[in-house]
Protein backbone atom coordinates (compact mmCIF):
# COMPACT_ATOMS: atom_id res chain seq x y z
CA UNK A 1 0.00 0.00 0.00
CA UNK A 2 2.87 2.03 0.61
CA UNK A 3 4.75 1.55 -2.52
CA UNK A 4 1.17 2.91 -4.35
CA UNK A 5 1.12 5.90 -2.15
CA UNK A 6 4.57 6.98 -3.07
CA UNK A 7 3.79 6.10 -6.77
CA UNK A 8 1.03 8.27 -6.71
CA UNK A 9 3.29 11.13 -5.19
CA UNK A 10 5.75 11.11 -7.95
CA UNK A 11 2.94 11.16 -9.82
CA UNK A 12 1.35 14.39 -8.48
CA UNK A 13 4.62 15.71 -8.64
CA UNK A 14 5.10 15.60 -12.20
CA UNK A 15 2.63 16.78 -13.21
CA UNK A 16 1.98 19.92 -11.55
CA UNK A 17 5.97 21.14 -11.24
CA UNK A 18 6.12 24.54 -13.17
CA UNK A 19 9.73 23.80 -15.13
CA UNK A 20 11.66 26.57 -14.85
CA UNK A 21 13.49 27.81 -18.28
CA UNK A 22 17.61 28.70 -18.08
CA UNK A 23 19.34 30.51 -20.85
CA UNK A 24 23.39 30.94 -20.90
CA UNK A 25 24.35 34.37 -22.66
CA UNK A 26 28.11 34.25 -23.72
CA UNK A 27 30.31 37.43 -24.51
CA UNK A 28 33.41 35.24 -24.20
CA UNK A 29 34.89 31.88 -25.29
CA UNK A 30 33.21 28.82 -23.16
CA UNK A 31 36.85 27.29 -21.90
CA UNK A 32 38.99 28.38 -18.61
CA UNK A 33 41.98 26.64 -17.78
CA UNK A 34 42.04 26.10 -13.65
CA UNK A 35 45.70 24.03 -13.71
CA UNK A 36 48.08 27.63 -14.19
CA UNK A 37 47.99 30.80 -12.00
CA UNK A 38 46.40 31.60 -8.73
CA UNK A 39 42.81 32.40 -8.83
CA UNK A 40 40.91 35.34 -6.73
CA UNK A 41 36.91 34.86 -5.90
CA UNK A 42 35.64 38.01 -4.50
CA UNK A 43 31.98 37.95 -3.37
CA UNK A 44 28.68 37.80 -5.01
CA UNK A 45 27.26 41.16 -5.48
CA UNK A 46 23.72 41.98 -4.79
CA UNK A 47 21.41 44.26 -3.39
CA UNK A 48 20.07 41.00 -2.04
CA UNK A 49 20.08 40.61 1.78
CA UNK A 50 23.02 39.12 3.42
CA UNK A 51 21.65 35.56 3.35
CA UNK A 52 21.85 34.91 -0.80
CA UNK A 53 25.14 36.84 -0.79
CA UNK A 54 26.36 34.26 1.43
CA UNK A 55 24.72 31.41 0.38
CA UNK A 56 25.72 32.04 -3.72
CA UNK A 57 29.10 33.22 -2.64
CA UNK A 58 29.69 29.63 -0.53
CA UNK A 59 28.08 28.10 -3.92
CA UNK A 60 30.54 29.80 -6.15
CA UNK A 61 33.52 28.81 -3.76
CA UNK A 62 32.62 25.33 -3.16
CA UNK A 63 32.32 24.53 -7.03
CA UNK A 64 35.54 26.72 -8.28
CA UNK A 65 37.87 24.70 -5.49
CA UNK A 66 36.33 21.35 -7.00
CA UNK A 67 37.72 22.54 -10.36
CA UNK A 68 40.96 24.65 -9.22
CA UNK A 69 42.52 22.71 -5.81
CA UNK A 70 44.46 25.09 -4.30
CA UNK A 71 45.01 28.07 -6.34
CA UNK A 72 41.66 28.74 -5.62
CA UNK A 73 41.58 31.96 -3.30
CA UNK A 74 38.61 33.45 -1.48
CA UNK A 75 38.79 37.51 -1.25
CA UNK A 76 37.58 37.42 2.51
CA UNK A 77 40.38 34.58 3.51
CA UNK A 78 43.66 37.36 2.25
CA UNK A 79 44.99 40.60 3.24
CA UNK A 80 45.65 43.40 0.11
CA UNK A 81 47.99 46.31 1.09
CA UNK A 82 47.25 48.72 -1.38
CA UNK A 83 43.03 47.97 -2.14
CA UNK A 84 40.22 47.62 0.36
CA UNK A 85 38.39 44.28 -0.40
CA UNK A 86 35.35 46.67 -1.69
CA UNK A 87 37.39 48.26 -4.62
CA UNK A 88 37.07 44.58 -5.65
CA UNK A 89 33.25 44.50 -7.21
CA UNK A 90 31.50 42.59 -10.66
CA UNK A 91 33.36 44.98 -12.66
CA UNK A 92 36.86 45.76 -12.00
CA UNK A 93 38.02 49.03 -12.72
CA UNK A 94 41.48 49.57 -15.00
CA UNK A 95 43.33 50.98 -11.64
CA UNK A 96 42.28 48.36 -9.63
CA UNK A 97 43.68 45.66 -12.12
CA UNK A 98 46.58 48.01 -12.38
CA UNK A 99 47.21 47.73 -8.61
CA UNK A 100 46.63 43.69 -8.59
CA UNK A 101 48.99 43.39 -11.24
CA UNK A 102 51.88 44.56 -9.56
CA UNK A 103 51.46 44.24 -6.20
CA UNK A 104 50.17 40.69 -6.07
CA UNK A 105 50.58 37.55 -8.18
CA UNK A 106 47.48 36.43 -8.60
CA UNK A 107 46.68 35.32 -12.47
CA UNK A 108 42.52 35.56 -12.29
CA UNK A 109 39.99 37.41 -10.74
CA UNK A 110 36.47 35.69 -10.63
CA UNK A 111 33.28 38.46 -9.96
CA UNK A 112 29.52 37.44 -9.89
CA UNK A 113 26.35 39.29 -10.04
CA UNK A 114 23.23 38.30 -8.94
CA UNK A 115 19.54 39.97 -8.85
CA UNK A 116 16.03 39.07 -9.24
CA UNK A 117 14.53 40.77 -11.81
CA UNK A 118 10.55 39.46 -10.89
CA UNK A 119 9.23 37.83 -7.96
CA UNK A 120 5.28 37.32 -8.41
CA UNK A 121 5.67 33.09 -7.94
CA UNK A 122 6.12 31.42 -4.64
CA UNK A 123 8.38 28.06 -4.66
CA UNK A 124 4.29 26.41 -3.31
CA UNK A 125 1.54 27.81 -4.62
CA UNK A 126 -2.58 27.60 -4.57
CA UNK A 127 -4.06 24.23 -5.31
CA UNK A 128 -7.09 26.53 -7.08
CA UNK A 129 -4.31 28.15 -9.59
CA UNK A 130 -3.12 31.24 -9.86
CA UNK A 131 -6.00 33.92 -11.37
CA UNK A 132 -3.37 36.48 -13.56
CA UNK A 133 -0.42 35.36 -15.76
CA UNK A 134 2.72 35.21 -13.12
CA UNK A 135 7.02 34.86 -13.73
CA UNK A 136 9.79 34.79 -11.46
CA UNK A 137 12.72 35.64 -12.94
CA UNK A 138 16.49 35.20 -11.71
CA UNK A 139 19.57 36.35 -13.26
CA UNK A 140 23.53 35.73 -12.02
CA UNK A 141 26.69 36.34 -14.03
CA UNK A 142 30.34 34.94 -13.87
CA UNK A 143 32.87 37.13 -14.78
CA UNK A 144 36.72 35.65 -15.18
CA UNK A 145 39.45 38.46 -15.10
CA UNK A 146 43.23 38.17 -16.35
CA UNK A 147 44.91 40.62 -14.28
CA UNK A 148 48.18 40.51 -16.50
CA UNK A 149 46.06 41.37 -20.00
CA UNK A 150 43.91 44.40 -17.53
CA UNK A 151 41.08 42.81 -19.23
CA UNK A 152 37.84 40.33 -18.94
CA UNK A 153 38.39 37.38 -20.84
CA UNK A 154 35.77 35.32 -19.54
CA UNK A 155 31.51 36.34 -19.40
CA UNK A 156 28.64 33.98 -18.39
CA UNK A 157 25.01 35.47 -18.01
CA UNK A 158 22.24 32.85 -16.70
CA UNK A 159 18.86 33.72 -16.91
CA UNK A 160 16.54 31.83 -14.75
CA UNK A 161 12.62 31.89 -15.05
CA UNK A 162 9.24 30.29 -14.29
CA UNK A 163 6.12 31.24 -15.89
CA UNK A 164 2.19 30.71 -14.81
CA UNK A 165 -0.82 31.20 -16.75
CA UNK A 166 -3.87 32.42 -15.50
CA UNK A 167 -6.05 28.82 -15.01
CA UNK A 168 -3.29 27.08 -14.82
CA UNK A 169 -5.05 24.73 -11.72
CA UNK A 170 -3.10 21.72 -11.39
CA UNK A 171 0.24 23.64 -10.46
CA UNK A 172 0.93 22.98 -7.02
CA UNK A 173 4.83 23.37 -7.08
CA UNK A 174 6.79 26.32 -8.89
CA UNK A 175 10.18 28.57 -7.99
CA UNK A 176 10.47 31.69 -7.00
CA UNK A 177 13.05 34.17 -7.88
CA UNK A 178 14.85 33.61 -4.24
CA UNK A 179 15.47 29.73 -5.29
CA UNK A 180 16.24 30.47 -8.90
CA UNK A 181 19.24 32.72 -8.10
CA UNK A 182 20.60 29.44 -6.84
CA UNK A 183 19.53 27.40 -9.56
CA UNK A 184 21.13 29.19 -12.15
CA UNK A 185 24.20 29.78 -10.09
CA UNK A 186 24.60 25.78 -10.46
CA UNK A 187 23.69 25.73 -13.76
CA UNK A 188 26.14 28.63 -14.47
CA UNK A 189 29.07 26.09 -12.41
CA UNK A 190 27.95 23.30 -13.92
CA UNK A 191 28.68 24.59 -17.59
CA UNK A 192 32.24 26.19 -16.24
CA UNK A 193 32.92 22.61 -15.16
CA UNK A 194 31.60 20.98 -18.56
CA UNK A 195 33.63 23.17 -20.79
CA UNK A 196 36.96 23.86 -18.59
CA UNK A 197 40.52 22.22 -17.73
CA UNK A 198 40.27 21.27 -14.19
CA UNK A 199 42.90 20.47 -11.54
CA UNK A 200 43.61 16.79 -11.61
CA UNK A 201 42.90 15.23 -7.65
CA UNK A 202 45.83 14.34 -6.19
CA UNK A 203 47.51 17.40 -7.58
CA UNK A 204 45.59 20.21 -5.53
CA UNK A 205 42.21 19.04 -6.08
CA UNK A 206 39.70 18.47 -3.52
């Protein structure tokens, strides 16, 4: 009896899930190479509260360390004598690479951005249906800088997003814009690890 009641679950569950849609926006090649130079992550910025700047920031961390080992580097973990850690936002500015170039020796800089855009869907919603057209809608970018060029080389924009139509009664379970920020921060890591040269384990991998 058991086994039917779970059955019937899984059931329920597919077929009243609002699937979220991600796109992945490019300006850059796909490819980073984690096995040369020391790598920088600075925080997420957002105008979020503190909570998803932590939570996306530990994300971002976590994933880049599986990939890079040890010359992975988190902005909050170092000391820089000539910049404050908050000259160090999404986009760096010319002087700032300027000063990283020559009075560090780290090779990368990695900046993210994160925001909802719209927030009108809950992550559960009305068993009656929702009565107006409703979207969520997420977006985070991954920026790679190579402080010897003074220049971006690398640009990832993921655009998360869940849609209801007015009548739509069977959806029980959607996303709102809170859990798509993580979502596409995932999907966003996940395509950095598909397409990249990664730190073999054993050699500074975790």
């Amino acid at each position: 009896m058991m086994k039917y009641g779970v059955l019937l679950i899984l059931v329920v569950m597919a077929v009243s899930c609002a699937t979220p849609s991600y796109m992945h926006l490019y300006e850059s090649p796909k490819s980073l190479d984690f096995t040369t130079g020391k790598w920088l992550v600075t925080n997420v910025e957002t105008q979020l509260p503190l909570m998803y700047r932590e939570g996306l920031t530990r994300d971002l961390l976590k994933e880049l360390k599986k990939m890079g080992g040890d010359s992975i580097y988190f902005l909050n973990d170092i000391s820089l004598k000539y910049l404050s850690h908050d000259k160090l936002t999404f986009e760096l500015s010319p002087e700032v690479m300027e000063t990283l170039k020559k009075t560090t020796d780290y090779k990368y800089v990695v900046t993210a951005m994160a925001r909802k855009v719209r927030n009108e869907v809950s992550d559960l919603i009305y068993p009656g249906g929702p009565l107006s057209y409703q979207k969520s809608e997420s977006e985070v970018c991954i920026a790679v800088y190579d402080v010897s060029l003074g220049a971006r080389i690398y640009f990832q924009r993921i655009i998360a997003s869940v849609t209801l139509d007015a009548g739509d009664e069977q959806v029980v379970f959607a996303r709102s814009a809170g859990t798509l920020l993580y979502n596409a921060m995932k999907k966003g890591l996940k395509d950095i690890k598909k397409n990249s040269r990664k730190v073999k384990k054993g050699r500074g991998g975790k």
